[in-house]
Protein backbone atom coordinates (compact mmCIF):
# COMPACT_ATOMS: atom_id res chain seq x y z
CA UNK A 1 -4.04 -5.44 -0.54
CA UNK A 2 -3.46 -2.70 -2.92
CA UNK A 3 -5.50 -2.65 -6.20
CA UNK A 4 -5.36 -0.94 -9.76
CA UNK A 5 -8.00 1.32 -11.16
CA UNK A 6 -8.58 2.69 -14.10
CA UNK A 7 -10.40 6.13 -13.77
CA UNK A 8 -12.28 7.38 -17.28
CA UNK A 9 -13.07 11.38 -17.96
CA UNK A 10 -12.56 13.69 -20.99
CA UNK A 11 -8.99 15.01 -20.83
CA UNK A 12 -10.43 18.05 -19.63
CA UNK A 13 -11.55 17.16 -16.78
CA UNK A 14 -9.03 14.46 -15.84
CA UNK A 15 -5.89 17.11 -15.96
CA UNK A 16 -7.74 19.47 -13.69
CA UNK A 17 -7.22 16.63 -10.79
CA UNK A 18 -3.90 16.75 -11.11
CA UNK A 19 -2.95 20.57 -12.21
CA UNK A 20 -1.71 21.30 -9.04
CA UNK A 21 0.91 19.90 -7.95
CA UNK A 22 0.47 18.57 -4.25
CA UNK A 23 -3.18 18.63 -4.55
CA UNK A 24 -4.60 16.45 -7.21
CA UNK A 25 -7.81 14.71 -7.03
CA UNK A 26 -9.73 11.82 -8.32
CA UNK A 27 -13.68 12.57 -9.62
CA UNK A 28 -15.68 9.55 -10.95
CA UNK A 29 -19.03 8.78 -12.49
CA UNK A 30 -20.36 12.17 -12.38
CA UNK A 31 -18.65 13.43 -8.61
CA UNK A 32 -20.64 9.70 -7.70
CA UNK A 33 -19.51 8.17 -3.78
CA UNK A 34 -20.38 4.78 -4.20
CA UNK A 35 -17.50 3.96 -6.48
CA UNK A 36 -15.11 5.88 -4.60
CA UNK A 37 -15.87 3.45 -1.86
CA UNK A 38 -13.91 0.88 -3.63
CA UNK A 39 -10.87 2.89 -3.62
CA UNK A 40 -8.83 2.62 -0.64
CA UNK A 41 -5.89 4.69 -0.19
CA UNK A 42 -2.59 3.10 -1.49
CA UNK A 43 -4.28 1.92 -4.53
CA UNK A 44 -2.91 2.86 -8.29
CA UNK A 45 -4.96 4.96 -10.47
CA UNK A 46 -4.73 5.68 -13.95
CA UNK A 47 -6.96 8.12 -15.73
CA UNK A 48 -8.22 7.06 -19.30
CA UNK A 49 -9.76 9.96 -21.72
CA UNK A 50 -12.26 8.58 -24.30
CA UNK A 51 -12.48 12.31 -25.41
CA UNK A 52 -10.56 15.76 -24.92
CA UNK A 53 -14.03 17.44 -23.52
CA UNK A 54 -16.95 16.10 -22.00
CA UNK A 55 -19.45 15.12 -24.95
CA UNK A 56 -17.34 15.27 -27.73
CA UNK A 57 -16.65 12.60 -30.40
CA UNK A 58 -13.27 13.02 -30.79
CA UNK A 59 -11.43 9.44 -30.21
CA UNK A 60 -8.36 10.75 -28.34
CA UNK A 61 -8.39 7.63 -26.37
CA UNK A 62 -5.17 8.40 -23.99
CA UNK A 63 -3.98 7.64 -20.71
CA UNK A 64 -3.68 11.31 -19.02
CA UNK A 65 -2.37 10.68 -15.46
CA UNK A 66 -1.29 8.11 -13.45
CA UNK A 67 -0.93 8.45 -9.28
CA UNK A 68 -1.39 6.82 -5.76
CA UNK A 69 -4.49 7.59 -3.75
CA UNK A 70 -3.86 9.44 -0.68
CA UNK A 71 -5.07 8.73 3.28
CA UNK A 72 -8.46 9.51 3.83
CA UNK A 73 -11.81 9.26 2.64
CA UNK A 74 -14.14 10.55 0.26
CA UNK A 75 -15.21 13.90 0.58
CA UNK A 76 -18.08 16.33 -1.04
CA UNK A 77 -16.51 19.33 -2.79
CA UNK A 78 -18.87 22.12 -3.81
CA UNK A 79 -18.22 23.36 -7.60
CA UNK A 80 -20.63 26.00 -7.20
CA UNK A 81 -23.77 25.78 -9.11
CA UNK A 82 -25.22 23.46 -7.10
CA UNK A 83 -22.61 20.65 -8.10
CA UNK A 84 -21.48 18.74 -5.05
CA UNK A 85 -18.99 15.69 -6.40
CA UNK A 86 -17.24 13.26 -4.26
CA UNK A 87 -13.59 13.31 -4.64
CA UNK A 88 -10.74 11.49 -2.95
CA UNK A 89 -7.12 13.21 -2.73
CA UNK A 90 -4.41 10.95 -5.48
CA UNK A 91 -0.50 11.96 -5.58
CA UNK A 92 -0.12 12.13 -9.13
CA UNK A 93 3.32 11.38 -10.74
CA UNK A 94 5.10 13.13 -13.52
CA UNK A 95 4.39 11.31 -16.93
CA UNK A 96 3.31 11.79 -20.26
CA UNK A 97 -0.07 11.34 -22.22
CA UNK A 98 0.42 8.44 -24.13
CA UNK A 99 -2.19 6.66 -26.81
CA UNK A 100 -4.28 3.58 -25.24
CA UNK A 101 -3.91 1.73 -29.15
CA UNK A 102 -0.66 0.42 -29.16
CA UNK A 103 -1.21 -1.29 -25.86
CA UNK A 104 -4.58 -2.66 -26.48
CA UNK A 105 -3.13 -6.18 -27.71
CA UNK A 106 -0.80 -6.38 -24.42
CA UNK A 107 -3.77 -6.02 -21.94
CA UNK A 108 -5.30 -8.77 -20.08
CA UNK A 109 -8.58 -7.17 -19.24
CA UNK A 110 -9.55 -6.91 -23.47
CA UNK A 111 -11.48 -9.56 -23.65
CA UNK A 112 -12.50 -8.97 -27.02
CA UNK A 113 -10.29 -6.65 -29.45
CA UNK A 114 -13.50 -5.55 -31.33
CA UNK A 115 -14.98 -4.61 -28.05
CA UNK A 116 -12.51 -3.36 -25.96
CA UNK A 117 -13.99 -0.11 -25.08
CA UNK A 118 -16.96 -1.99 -23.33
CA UNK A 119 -15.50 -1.69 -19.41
CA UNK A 120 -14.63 2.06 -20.29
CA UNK A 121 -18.24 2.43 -19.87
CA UNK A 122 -18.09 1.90 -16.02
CA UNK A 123 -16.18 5.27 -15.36
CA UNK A 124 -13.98 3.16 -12.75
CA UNK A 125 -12.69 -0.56 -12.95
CA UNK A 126 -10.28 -3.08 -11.43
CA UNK A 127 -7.08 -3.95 -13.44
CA UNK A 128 -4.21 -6.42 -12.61
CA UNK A 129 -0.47 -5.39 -11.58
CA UNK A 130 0.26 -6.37 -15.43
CA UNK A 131 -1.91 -3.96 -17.24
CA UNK A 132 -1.14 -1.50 -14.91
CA UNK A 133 2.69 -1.66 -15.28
CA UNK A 134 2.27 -1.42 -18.73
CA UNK A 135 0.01 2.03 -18.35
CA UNK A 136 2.95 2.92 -16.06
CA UNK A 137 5.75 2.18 -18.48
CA UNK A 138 3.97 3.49 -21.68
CA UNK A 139 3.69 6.60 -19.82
CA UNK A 140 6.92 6.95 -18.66
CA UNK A 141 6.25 7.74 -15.03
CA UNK A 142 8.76 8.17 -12.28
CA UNK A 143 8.41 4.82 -10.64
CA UNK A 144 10.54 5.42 -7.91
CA UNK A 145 7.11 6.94 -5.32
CA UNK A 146 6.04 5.05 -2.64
CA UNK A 147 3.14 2.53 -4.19
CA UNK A 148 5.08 1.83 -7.66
């Protein structure tokens, strides 16, 4: 059965997985396998950026990329510098960066509006067909691909 994820990075790093087209990539909990596990291929992903860079305290809290993950498994990819992540391959579609805020009060995983960064904090969760439509549609991704 196919699932929905939600993926979290800094923009920065969530655009480089899908820069190039044909080739884009999913990295999560810092190049972690063990969530990657979880992901099977077929699945939806979208990615959600707290920040713009890694560190910063910037709120720009946006969906950045949305996409199907690919046959196969994870894999190791060496960064150089001694930085070995686990990635696993994701078709991205086209769409646009769109704000997480207006959509907050539609969402069935905020439990809590005060608190409804708290699952962010995971780097990788589970959402329903709902909430992920609505990532989909907010973004205004091409929903004719294969897994849409």
């Amino acid at each position: 059965m196919r699932k929905n994820w939600i993926a979290v990075a800094s923009a920065q790093h969530a655009r480089r997985g899908c820069e190039e087209p044909g080739s884009g990539y999913m990295q999560v909990c810092h190049g972690k396998l063990a969530p990657l596990r979880r992901v099977a291929p077929g699945d939806r992903v979208a990615y959600y950026s707290p920040t713009l860079t890694l560190g910063a305290k910037d709120n720009f809290q946006r969906f950045v990329s949305v996409g199907v993950v690919r046959e196969g498994v994870p894999y190791a990819f060496d960064m150089g510098g001694g930085f070995v992540p686990y990635r696993r391959d994701v078709a991205y579609l086209p769409a646009q960066e769109v704000s997480i805020l207006p959509l907050l009060g539609q969402f069935e995983f905020v439990e809590d509006r005060q608190r409804w960064g708290y699952k962010f904090r995971f780097g990788l969760f589970e959402v329903n067909d709902h909430d992920m439509r609505l990532i989909v549609r907010a973004m205004r991704a091409d929903l004719a691909p294969p897994g849409f």
